[in-house]
PDB file of N, CA and C in Angstrom:
ATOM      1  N   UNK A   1     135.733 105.922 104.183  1.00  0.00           N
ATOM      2  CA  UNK A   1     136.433 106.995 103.518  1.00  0.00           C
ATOM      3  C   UNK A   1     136.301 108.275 104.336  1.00  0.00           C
ATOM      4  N   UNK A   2     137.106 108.913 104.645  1.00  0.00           N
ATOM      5  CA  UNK A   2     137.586 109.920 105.313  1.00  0.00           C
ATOM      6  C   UNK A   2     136.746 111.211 104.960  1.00  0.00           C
ATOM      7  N   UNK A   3     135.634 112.264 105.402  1.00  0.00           N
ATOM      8  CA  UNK A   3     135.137 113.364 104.732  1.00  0.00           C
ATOM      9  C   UNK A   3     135.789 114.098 104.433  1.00  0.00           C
ATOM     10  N   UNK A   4     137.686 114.494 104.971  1.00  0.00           N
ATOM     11  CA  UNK A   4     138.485 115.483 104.845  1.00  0.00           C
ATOM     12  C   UNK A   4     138.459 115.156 103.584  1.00  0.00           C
ATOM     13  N   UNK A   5     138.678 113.823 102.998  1.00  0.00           N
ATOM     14  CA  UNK A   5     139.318 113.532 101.425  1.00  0.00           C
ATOM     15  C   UNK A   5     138.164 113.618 100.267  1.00  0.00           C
ATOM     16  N   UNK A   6     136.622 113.343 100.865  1.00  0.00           N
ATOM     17  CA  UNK A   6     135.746 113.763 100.231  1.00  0.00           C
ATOM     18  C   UNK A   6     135.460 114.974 100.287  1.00  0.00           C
ATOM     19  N   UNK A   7     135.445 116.128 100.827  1.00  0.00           N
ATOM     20  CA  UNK A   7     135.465 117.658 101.011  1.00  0.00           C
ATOM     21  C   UNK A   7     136.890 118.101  99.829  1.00  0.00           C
ATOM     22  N   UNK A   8     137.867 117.458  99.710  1.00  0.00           N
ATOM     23  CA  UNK A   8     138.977 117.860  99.297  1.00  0.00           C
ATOM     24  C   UNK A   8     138.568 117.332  97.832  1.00  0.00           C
ATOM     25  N   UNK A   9     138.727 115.915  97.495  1.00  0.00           N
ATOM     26  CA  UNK A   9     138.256 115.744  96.243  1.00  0.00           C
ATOM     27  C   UNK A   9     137.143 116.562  95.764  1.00  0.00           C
ATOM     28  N   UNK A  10     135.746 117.068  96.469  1.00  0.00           N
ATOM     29  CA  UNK A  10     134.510 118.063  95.542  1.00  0.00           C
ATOM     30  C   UNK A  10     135.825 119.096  95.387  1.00  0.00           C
ATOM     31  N   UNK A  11     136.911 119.746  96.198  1.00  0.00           N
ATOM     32  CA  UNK A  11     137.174 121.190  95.965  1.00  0.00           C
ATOM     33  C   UNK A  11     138.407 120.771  94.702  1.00  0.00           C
ATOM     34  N   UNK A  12     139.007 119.935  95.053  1.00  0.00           N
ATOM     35  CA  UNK A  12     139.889 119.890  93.333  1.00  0.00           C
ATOM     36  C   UNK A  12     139.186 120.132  92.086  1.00  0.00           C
ATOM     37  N   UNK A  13     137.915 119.025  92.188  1.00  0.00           N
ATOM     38  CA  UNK A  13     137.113 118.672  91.235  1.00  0.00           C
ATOM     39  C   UNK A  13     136.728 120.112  90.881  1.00  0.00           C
ATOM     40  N   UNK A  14     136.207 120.950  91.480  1.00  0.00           N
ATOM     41  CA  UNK A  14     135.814 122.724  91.186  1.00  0.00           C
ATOM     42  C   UNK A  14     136.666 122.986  89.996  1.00  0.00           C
ATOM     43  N   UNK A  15     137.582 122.993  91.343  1.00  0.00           N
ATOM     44  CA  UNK A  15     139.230 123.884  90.452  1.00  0.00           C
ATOM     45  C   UNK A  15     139.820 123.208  89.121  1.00  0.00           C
ATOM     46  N   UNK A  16     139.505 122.323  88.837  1.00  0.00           N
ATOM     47  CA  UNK A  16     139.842 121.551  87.642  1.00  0.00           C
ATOM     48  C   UNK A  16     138.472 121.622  86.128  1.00  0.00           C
ATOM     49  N   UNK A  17     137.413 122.240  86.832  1.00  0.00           N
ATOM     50  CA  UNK A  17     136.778 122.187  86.045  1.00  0.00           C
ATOM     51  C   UNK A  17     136.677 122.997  84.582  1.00  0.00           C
ATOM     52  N   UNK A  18     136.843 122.626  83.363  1.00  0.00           N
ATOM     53  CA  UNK A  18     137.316 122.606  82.085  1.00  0.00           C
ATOM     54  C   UNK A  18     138.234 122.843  81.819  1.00  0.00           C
ATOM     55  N   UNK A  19     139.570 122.151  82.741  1.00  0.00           N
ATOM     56  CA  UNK A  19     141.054 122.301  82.934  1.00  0.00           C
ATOM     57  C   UNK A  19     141.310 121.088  81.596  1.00  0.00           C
ATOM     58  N   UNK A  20     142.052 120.819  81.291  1.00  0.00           N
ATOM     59  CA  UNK A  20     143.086 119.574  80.723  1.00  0.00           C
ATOM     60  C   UNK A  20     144.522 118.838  81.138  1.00  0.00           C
ATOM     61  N   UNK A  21     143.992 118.292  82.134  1.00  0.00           N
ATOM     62  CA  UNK A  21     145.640 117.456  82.742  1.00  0.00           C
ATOM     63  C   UNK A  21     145.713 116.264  81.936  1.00  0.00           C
ATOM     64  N   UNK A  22     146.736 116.083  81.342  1.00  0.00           N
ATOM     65  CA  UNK A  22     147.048 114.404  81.256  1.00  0.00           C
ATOM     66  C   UNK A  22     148.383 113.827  81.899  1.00  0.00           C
ATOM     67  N   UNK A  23     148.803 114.729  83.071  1.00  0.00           N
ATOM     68  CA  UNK A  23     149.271 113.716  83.674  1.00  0.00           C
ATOM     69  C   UNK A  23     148.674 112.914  84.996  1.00  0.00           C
ATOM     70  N   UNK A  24     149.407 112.327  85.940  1.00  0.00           N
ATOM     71  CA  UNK A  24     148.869 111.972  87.028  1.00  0.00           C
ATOM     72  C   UNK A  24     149.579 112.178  88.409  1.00  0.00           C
ATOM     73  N   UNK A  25     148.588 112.869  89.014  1.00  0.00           N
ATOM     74  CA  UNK A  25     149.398 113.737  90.249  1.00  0.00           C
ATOM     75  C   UNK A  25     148.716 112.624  91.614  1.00  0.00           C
ATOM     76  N   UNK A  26     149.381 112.397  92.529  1.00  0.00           N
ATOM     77  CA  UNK A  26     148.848 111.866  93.994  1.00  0.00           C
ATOM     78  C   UNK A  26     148.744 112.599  94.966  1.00  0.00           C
ATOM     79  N   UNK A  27     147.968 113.741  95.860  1.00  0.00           N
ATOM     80  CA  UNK A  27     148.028 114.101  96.959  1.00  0.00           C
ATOM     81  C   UNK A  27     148.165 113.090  98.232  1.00  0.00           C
ATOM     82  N   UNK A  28     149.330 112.944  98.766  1.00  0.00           N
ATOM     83  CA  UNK A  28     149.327 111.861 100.165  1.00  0.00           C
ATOM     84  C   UNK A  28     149.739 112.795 101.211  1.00  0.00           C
ATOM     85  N   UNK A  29     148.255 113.025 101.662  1.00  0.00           N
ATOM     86  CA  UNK A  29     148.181 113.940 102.793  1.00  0.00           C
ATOM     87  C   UNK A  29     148.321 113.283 104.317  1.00  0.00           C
ATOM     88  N   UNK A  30     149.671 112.987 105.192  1.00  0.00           N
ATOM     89  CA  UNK A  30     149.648 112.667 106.259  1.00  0.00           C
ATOM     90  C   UNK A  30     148.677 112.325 107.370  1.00  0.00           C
ATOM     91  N   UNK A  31     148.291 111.412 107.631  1.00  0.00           N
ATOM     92  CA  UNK A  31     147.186 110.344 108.810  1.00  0.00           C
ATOM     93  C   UNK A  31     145.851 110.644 107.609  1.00  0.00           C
ATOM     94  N   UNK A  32     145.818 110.587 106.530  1.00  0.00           N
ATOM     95  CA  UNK A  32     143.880 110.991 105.843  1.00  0.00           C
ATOM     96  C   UNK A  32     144.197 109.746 105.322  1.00  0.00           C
ATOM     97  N   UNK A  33     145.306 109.733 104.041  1.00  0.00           N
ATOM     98  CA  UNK A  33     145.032 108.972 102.931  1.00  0.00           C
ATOM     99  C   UNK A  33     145.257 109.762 101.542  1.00  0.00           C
ATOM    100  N   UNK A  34     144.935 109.627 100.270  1.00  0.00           N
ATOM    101  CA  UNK A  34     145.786 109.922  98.897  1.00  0.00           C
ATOM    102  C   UNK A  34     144.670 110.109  98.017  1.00  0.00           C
ATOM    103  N   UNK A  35     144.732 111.349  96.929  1.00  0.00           N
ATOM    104  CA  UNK A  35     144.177 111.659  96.411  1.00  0.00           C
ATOM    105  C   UNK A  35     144.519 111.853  95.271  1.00  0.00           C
ATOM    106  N   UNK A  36     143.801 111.152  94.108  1.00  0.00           N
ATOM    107  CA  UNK A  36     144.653 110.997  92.535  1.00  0.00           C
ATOM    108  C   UNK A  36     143.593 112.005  91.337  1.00  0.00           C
ATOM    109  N   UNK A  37     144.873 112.755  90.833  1.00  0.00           N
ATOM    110  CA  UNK A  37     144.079 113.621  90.209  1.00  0.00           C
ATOM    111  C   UNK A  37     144.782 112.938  88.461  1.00  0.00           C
ATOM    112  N   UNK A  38     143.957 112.794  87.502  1.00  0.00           N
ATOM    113  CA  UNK A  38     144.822 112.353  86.194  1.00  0.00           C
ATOM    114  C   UNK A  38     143.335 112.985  85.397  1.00  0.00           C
ATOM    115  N   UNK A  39     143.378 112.162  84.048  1.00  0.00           N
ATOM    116  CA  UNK A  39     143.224 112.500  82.734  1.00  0.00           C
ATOM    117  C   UNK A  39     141.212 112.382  83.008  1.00  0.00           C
ATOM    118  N   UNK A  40     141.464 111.089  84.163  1.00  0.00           N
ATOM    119  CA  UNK A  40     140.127 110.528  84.408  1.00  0.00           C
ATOM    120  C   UNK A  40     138.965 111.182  85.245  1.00  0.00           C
ATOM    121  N   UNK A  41     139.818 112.113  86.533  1.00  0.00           N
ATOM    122  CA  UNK A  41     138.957 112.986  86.728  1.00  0.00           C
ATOM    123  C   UNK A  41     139.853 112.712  88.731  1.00  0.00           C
ATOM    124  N   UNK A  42     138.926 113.239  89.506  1.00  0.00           N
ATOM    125  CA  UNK A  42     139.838 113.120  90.875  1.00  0.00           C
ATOM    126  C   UNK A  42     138.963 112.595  91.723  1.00  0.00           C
ATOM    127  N   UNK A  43     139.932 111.185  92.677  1.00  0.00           N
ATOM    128  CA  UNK A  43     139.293 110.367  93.390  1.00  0.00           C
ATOM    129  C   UNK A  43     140.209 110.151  94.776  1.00  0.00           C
ATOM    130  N   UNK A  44     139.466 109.669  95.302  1.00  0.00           N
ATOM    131  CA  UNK A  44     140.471 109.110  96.868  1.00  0.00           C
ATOM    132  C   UNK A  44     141.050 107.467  95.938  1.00  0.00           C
ATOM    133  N   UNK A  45     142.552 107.198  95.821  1.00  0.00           N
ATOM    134  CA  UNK A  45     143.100 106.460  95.716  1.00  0.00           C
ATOM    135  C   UNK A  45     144.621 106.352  96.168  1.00  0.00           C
ATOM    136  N   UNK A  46     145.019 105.359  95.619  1.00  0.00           N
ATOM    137  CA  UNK A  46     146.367 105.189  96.694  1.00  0.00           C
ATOM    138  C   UNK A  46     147.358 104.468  95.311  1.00  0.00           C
ATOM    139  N   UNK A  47     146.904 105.041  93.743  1.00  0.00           N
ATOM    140  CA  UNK A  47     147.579 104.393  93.029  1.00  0.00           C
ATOM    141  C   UNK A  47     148.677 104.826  92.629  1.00  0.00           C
ATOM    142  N   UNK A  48     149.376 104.146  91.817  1.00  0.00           N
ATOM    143  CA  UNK A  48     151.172 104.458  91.064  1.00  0.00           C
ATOM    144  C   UNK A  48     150.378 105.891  90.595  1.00  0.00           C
ATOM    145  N   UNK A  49     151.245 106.930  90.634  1.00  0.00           N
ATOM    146  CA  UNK A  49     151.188 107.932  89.770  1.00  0.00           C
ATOM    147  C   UNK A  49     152.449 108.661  88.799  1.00  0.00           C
ATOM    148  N   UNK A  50     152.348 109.514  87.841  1.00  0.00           N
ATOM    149  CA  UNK A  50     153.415 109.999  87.806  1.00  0.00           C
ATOM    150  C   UNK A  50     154.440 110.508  88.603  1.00  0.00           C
ATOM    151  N   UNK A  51     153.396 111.656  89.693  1.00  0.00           N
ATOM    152  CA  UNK A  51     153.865 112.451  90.913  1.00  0.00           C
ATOM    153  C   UNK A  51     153.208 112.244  92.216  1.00  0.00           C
ATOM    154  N   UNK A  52     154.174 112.369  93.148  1.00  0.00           N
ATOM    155  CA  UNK A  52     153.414 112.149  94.682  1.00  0.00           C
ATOM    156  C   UNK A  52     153.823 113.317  95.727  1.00  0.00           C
ATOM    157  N   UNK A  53     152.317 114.287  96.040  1.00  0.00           N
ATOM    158  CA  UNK A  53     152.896 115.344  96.142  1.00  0.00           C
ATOM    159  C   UNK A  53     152.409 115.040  98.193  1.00  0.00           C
ATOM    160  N   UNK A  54     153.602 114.925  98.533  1.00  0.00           N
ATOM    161  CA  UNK A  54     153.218 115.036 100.318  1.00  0.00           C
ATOM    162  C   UNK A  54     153.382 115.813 101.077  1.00  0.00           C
ATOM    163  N   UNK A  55     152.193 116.323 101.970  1.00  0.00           N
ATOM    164  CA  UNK A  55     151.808 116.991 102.666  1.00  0.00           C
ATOM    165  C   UNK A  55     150.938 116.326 103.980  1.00  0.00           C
ATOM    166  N   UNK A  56     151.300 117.656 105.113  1.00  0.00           N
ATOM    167  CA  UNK A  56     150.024 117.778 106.422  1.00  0.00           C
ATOM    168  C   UNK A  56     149.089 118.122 105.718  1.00  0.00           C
ATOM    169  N   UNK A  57     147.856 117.636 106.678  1.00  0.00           N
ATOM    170  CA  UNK A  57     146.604 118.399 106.227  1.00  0.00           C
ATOM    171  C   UNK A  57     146.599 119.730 105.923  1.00  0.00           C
ATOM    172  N   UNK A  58     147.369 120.086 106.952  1.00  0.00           N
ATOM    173  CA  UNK A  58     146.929 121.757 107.527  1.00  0.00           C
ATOM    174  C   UNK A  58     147.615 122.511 105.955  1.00  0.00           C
ATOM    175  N   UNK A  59     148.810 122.116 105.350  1.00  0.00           N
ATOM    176  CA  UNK A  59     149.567 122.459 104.579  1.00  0.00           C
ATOM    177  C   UNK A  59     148.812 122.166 103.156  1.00  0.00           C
ATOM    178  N   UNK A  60     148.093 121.105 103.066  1.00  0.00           N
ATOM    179  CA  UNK A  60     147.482 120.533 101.934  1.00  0.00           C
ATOM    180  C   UNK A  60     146.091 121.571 101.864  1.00  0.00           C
ATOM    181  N   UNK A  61     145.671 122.035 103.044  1.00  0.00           N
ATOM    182  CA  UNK A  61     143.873 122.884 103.407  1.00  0.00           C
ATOM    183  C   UNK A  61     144.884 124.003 102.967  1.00  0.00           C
ATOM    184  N   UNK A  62     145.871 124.807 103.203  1.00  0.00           N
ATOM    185  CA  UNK A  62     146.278 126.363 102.915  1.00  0.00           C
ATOM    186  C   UNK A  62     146.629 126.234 101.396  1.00  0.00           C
ATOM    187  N   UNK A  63     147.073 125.326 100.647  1.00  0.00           N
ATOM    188  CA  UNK A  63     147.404 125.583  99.257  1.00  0.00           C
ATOM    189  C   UNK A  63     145.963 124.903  98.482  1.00  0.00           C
ATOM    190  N   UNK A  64     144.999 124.237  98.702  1.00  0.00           N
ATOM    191  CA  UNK A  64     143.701 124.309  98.303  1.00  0.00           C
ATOM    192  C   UNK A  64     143.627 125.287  98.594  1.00  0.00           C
ATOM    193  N   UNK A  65     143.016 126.142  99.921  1.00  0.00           N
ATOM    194  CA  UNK A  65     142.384 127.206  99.969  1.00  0.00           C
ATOM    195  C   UNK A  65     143.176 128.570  99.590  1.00  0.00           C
ATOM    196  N   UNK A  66     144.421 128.680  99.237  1.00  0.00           N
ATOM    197  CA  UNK A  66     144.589 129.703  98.287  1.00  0.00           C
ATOM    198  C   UNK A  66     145.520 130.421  99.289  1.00  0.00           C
ATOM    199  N   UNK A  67     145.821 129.781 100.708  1.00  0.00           N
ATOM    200  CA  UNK A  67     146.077 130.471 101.227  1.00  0.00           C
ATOM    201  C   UNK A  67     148.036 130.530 101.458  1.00  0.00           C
ATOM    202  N   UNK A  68     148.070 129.259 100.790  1.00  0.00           N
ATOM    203  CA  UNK A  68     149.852 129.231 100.402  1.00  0.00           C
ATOM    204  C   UNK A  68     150.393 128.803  99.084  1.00  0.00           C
ATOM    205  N   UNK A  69     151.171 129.202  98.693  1.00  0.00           N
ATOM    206  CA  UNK A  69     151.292 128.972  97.198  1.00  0.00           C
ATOM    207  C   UNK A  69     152.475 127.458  97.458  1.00  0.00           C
ATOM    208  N   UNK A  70     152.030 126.207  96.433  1.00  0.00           N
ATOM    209  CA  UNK A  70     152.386 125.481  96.616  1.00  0.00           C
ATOM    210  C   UNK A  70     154.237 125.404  96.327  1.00  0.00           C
ATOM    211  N   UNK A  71     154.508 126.383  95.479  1.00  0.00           N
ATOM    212  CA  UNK A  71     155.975 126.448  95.473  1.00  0.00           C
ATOM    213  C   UNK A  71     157.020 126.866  96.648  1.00  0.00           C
ATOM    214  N   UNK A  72     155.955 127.755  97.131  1.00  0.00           N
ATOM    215  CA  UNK A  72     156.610 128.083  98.701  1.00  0.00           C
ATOM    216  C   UNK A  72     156.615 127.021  99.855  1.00  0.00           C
ATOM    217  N   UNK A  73     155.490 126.255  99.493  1.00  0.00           N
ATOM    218  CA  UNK A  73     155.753 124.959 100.193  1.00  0.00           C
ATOM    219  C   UNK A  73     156.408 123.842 100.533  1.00  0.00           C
ATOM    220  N   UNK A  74     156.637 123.986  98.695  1.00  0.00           N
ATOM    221  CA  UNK A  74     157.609 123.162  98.212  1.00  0.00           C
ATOM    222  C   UNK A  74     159.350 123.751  98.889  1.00  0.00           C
ATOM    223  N   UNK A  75     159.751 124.790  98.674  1.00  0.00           N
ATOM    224  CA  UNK A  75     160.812 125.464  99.242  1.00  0.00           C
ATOM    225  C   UNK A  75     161.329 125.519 100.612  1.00  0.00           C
ATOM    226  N   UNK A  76     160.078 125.782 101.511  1.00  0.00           N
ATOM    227  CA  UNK A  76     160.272 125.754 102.699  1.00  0.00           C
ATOM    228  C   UNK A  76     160.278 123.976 103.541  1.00  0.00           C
ATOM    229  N   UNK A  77     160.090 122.575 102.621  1.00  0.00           N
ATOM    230  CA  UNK A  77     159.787 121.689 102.980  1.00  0.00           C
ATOM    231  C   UNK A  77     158.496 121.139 102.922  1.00  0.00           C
ATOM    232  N   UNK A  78     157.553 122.248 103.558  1.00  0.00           N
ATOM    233  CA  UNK A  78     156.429 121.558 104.051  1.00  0.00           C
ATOM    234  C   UNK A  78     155.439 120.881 103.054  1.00  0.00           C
ATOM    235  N   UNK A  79     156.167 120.504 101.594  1.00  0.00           N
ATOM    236  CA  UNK A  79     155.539 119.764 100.974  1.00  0.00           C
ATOM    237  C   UNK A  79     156.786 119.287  99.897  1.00  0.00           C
ATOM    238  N   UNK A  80     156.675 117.578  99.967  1.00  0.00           N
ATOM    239  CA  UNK A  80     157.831 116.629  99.345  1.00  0.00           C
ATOM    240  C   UNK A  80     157.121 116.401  98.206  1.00  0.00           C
ATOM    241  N   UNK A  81     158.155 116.757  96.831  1.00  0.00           N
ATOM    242  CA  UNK A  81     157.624 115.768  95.599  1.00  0.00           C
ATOM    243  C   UNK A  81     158.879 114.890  95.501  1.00  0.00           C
ATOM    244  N   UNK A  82     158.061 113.846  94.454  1.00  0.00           N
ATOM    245  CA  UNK A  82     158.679 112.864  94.307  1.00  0.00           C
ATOM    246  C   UNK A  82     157.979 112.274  92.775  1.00  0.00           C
ATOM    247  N   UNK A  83     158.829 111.802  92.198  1.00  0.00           N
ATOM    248  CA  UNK A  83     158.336 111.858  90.993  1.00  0.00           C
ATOM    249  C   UNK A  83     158.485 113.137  89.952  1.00  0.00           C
ATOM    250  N   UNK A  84     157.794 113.188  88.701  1.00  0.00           N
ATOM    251  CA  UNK A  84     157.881 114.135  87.922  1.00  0.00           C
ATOM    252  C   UNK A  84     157.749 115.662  88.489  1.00  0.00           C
ATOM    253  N   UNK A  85     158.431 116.370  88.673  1.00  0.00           N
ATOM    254  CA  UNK A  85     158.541 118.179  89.026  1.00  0.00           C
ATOM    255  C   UNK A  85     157.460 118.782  88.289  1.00  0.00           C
ATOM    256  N   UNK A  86     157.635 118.222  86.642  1.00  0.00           N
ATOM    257  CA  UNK A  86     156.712 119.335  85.531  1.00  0.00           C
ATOM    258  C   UNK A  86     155.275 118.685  85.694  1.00  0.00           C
ATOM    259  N   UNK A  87     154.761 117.194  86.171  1.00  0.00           N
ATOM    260  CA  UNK A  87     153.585 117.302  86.480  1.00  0.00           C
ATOM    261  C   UNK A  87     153.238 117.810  87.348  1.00  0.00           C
ATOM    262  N   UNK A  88     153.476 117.984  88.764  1.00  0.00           N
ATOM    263  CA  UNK A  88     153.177 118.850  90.028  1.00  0.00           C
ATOM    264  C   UNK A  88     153.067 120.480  89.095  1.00  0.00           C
ATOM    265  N   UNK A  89     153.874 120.767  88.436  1.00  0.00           N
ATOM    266  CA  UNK A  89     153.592 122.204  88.060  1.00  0.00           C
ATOM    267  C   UNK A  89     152.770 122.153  87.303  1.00  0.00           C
ATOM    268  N   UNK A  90     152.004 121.615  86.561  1.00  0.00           N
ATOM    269  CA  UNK A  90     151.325 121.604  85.500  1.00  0.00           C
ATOM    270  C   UNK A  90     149.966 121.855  86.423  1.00  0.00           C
ATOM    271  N   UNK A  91     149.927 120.945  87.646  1.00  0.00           N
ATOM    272  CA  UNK A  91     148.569 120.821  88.633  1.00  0.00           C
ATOM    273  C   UNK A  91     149.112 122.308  88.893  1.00  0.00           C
ATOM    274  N   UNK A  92     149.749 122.281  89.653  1.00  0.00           N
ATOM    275  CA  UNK A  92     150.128 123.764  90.247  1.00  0.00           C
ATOM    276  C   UNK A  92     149.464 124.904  89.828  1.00  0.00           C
ATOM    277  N   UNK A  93     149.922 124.552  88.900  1.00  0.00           N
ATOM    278  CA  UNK A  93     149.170 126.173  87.482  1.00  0.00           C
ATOM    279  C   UNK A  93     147.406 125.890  87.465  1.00  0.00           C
ATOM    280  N   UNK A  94     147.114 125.095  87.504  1.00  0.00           N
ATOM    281  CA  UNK A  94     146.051 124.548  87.074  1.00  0.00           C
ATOM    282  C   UNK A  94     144.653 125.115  88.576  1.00  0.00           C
ATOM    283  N   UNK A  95     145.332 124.636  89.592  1.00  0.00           N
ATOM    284  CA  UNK A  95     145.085 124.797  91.109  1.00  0.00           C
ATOM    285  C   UNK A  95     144.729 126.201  91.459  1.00  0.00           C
ATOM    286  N   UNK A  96     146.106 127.205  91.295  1.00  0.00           N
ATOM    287  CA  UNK A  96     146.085 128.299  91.548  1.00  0.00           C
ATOM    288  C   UNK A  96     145.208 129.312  91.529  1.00  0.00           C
TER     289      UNK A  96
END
């Protein structure tokens, strides 16, 4: 398992803490591997989700670290959803 995706899963896990998601979001961050955030809590997996939100690392490290807002990402390309829109926003809000 990849430390980028274990460094990334502790920092969701932060940001989520006494949040309430029930949906299920996938980070599939280009050459790492996929990161599933749902009801259960956030892990490195590669399962069906509601949403699959794809990104570069570099793009996936600036909207963790606060340093791009994921809608602008979303706008400019550098991050594809697929799947449900209102779960990605729901993380979105949640993230921020």
């Amino acid at each position: 398992m990849s430390e980028i995706l274990n460094k990334a899963v502790e920092a969701i896990t932060d940001k989520m803490a006494g949040a309430t998601f029930d949906s299920s979001v996938k980070f599939k961050i280009d050459n790492e591997g996929s990161i599933v955030v749902d009801s259960e809590g956030v892990r490195v997996s590669d399962e069906e989700t509601d949403c699959t939100l794809i990104a570069s690392l570099d793009v996936f490290t600036q909207i963790l670290d606060g340093d791009m807002n994921a809608t602008e990402a979303y706008m400019t390309g550098s991050l594809k959803v697929e799947g449900s829109m209102s779960a990605a926003m729901e993380l979105s809000s949640i993230l921020a």
